[in-house]
N, C-alpha and C. Protein backbone atom coordinates (compact mmCIF):
# COMPACT_ATOMS: atom_id res chain seq x y z
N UNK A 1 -47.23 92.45 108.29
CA UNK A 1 -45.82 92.14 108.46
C UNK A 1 -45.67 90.65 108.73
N UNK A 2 -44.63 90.17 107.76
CA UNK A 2 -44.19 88.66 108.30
C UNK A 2 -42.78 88.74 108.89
N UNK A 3 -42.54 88.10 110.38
CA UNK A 3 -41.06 88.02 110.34
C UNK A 3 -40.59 89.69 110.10
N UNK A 4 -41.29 90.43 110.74
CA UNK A 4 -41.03 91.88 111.12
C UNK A 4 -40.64 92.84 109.25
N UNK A 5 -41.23 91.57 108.35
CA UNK A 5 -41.00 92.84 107.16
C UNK A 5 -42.49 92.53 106.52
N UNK A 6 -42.78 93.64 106.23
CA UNK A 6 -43.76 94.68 105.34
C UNK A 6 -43.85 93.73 103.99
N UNK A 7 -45.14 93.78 104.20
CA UNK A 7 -45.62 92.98 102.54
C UNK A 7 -46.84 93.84 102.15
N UNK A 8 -46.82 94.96 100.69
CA UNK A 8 -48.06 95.29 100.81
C UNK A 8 -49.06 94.58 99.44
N UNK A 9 -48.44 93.52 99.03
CA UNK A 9 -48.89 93.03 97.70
C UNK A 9 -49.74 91.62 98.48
N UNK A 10 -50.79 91.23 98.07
CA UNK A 10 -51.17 89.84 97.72
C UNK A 10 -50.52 88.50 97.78
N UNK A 11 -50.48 87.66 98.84
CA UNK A 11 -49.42 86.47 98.88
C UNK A 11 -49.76 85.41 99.32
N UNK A 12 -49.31 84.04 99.16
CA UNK A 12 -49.67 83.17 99.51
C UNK A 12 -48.40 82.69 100.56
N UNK A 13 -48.82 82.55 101.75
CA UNK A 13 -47.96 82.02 102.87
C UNK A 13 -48.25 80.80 103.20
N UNK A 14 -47.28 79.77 103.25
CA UNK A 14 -47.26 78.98 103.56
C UNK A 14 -45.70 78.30 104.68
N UNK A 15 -45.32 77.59 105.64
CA UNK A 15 -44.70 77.14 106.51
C UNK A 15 -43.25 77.25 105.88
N UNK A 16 -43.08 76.82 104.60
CA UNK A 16 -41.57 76.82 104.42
C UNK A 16 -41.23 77.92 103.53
N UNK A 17 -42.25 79.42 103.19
CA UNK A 17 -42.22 80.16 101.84
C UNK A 17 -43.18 80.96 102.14
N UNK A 18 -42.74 81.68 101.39
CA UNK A 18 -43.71 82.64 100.89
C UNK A 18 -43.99 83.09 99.45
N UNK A 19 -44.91 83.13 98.36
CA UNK A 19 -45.47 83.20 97.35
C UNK A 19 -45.64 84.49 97.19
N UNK A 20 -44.59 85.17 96.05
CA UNK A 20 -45.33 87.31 96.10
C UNK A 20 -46.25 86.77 94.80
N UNK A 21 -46.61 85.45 94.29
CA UNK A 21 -46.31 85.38 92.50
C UNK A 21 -48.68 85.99 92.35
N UNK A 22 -48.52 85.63 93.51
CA UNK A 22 -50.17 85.38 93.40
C UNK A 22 -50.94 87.14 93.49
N UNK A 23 -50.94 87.43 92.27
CA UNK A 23 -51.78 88.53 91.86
C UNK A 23 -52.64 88.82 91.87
N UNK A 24 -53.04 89.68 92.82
CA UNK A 24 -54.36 90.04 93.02
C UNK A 24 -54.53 91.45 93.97
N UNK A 25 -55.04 91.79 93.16
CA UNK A 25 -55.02 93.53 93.18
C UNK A 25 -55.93 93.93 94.56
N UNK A 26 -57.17 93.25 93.83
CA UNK A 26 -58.35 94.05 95.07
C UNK A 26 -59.25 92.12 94.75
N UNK A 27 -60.25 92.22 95.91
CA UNK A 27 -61.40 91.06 96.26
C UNK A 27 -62.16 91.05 94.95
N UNK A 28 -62.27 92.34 94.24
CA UNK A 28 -63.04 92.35 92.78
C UNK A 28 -62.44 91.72 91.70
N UNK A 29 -60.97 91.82 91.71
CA UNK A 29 -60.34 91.03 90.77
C UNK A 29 -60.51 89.64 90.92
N UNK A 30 -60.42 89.16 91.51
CA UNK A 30 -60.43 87.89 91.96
C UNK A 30 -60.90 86.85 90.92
N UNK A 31 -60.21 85.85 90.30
CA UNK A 31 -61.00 85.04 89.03
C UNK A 31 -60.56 83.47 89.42
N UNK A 32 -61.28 82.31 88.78
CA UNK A 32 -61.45 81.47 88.72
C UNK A 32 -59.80 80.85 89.32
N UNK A 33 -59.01 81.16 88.45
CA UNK A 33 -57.48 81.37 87.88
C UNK A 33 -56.88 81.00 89.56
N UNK A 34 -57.24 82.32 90.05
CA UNK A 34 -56.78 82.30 91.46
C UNK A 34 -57.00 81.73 92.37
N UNK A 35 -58.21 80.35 92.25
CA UNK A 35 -58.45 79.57 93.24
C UNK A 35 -57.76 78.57 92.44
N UNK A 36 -57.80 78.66 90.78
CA UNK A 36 -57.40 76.69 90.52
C UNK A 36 -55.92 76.83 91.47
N UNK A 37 -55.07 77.81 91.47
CA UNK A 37 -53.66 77.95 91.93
C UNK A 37 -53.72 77.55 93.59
N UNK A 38 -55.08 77.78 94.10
CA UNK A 38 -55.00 77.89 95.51
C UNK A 38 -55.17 76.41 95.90
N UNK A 39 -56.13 75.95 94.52
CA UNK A 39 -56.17 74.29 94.93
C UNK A 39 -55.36 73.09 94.71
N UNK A 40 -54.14 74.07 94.47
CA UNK A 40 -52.75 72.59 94.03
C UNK A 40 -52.27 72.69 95.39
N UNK A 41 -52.55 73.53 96.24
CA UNK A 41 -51.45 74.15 97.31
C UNK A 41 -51.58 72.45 98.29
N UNK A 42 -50.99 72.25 98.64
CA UNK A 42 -51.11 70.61 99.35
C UNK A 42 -50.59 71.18 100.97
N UNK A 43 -51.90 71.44 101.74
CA UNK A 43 -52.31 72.04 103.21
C UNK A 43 -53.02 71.22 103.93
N UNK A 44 -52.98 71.38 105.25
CA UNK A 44 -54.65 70.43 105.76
C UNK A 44 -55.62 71.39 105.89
N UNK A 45 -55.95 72.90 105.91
CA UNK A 45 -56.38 73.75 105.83
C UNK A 45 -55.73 75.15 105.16
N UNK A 46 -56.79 75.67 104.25
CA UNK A 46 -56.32 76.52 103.91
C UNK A 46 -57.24 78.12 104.09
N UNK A 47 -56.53 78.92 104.34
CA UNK A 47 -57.29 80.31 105.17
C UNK A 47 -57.44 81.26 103.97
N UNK A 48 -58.27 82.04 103.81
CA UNK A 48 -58.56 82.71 102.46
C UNK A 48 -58.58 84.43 103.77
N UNK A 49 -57.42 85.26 103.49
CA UNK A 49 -57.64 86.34 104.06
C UNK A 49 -58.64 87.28 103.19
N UNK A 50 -59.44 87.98 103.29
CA UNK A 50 -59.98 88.68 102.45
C UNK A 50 -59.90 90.24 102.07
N UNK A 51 -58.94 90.52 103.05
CA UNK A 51 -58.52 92.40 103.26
C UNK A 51 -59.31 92.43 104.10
N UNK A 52 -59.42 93.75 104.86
CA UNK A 52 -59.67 94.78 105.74
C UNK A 52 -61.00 94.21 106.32
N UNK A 53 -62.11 93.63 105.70
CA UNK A 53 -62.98 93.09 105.92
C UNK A 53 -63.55 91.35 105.35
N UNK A 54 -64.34 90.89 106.32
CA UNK A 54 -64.56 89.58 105.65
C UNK A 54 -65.63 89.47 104.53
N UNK A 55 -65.51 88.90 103.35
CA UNK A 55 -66.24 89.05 102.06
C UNK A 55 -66.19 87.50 101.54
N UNK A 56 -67.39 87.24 100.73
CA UNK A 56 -67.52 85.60 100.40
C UNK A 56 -67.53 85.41 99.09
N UNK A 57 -66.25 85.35 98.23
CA UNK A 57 -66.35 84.72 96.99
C UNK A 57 -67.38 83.33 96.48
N UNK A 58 -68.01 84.49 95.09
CA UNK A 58 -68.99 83.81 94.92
C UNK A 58 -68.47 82.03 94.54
N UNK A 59 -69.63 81.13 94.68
CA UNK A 59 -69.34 79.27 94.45
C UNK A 59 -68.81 79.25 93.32
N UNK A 60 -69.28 80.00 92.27
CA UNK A 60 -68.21 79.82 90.71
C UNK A 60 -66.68 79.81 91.48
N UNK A 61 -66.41 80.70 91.79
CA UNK A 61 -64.89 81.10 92.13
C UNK A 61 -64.20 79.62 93.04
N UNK A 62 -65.09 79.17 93.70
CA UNK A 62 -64.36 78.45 94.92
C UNK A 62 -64.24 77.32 94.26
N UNK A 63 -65.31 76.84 93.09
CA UNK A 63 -65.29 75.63 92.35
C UNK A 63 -64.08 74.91 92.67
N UNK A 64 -63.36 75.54 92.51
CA UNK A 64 -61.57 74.36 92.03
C UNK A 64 -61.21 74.32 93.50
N UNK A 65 -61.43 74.58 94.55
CA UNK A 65 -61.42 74.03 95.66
C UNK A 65 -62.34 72.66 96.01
N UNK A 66 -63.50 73.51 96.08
CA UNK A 66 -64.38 72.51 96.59
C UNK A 66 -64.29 70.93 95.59
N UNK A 67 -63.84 71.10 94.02
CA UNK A 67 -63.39 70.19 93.89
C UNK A 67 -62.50 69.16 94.23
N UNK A 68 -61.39 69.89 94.39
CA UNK A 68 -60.40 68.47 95.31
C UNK A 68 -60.85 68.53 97.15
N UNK A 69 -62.03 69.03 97.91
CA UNK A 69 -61.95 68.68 98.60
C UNK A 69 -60.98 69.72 100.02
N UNK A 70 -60.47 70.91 99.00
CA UNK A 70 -59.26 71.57 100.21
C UNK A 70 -60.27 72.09 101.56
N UNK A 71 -60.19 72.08 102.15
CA UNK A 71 -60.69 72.73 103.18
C UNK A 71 -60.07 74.32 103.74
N UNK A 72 -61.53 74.99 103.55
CA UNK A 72 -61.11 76.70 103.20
C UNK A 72 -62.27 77.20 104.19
N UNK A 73 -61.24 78.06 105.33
CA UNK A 73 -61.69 78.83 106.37
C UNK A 73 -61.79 80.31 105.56
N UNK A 74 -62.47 81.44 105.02
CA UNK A 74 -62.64 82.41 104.90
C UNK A 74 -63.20 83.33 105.80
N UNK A 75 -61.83 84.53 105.99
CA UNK A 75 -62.31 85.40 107.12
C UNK A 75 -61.08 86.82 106.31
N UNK A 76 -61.34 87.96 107.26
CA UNK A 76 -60.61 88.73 107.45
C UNK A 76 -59.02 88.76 107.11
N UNK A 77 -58.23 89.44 106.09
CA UNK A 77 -56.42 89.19 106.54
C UNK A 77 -55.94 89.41 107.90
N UNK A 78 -56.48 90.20 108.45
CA UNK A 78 -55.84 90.38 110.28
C UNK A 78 -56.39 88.79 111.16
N UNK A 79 -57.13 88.48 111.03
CA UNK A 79 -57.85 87.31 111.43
C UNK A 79 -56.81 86.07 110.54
N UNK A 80 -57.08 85.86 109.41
CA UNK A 80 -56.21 85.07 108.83
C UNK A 80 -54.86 84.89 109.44
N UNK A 81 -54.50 85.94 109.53
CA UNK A 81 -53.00 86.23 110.23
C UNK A 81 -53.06 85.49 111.30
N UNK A 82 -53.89 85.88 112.49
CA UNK A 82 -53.87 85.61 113.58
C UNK A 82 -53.97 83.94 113.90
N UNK A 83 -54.94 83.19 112.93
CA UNK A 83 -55.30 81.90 112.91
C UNK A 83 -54.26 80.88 112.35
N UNK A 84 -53.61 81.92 111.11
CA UNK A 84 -52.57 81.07 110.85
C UNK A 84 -51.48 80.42 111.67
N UNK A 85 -50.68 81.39 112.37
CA UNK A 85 -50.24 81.69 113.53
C UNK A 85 -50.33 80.26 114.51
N UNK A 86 -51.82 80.27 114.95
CA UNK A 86 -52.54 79.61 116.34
C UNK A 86 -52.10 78.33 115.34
N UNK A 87 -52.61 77.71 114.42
CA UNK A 87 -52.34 76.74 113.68
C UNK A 87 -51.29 76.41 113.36
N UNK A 88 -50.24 76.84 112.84
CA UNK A 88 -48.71 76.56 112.97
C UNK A 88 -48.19 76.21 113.81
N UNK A 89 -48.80 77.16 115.09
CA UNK A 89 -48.36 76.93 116.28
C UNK A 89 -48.66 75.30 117.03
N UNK A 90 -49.84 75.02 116.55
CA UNK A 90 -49.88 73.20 116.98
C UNK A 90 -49.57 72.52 115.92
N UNK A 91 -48.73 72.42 115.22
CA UNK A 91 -48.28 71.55 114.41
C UNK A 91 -48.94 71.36 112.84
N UNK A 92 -50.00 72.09 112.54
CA UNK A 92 -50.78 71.90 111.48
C UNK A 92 -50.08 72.06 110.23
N UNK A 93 -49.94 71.47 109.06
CA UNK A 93 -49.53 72.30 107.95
C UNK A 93 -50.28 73.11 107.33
N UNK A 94 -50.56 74.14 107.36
CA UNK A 94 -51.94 75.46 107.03
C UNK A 94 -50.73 76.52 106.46
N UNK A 95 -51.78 76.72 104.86
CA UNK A 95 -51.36 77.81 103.89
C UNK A 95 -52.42 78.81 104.47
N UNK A 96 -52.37 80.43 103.65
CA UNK A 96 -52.95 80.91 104.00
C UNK A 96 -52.75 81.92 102.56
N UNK A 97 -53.76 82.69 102.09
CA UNK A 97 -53.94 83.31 100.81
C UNK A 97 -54.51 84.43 101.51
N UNK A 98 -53.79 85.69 101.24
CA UNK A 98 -53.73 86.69 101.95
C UNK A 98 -53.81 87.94 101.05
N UNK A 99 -55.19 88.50 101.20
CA UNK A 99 -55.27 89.25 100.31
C UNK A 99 -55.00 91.05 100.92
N UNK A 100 -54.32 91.71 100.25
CA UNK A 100 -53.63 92.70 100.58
C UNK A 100 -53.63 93.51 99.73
N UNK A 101 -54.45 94.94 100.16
CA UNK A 101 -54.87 95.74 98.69
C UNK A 101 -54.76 97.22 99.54
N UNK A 102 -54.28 97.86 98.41
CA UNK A 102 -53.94 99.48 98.69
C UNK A 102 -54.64 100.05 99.24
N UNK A 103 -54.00 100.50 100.77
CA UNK A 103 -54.35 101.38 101.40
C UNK A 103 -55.24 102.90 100.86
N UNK A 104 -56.40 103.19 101.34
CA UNK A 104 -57.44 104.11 100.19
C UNK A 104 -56.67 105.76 100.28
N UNK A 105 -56.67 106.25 99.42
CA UNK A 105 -55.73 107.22 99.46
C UNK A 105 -56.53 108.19 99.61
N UNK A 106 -57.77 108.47 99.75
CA UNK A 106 -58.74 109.35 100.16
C UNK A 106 -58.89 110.32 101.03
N UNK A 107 -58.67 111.52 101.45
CA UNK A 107 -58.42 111.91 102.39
C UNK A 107 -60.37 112.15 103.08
N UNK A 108 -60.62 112.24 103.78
CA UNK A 108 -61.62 112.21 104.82
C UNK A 108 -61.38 113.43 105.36
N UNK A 109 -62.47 114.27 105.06
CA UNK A 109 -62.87 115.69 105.34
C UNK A 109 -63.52 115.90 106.83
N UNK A 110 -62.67 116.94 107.70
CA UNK A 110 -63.21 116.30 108.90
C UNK A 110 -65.21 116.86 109.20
């Protein structure tokens, strides 16, 4: 939840906006595509949420970051959340790419 409403899609948050445009289904989808977009974002840090758990996109993927230099904290979306937050909160300008993927519809046999 941002601002007490429900987001269950993939987004890029940033201080004055919010981004639904950034597609991305699940951590497996994840392509090149979706970092060059992450590396125009003009942040002093930028937070890579990863869903439910923390996971490390492989160096191909991050390429177009590490090219210009962005500086990218990768952790958890609940964590992301939380850091973004602490960081806003002192003045930082910090995006945050928040990955948000369907709840497993599985039921679990007790």
């Amino acid at each position: 939840m941002i601002n007490g409403q429900p987001y269950r899609q993939s987004l890029i948050l940033l201080p004055t906006r919010i981004e639904l445009g950034w597609r991305v289904a699940s951590f497996a989808d994840l392509t090149v595509e979706h970092f060059v977009r992450l590396s125009s974002l003009d942040c002093d840090v930028l937070l890579f949420g990863t869903g439910d758990r923390q996971r490390f996109p492989s160096p191909a993927l991050l390429r177009p970051l590490l090219e210009v230099g962005r500086p990218l904290e990768i952790m958890d979306t609940p964590a992301a959340c939380r850091t973004y937050n602490i960081l806003l909160d002192e003045g930082r300008f910090v995006a945050a790419a928040l990955l948000i993927e369907p709840a497993d519809q599985t039921e679990i046999a007790p």
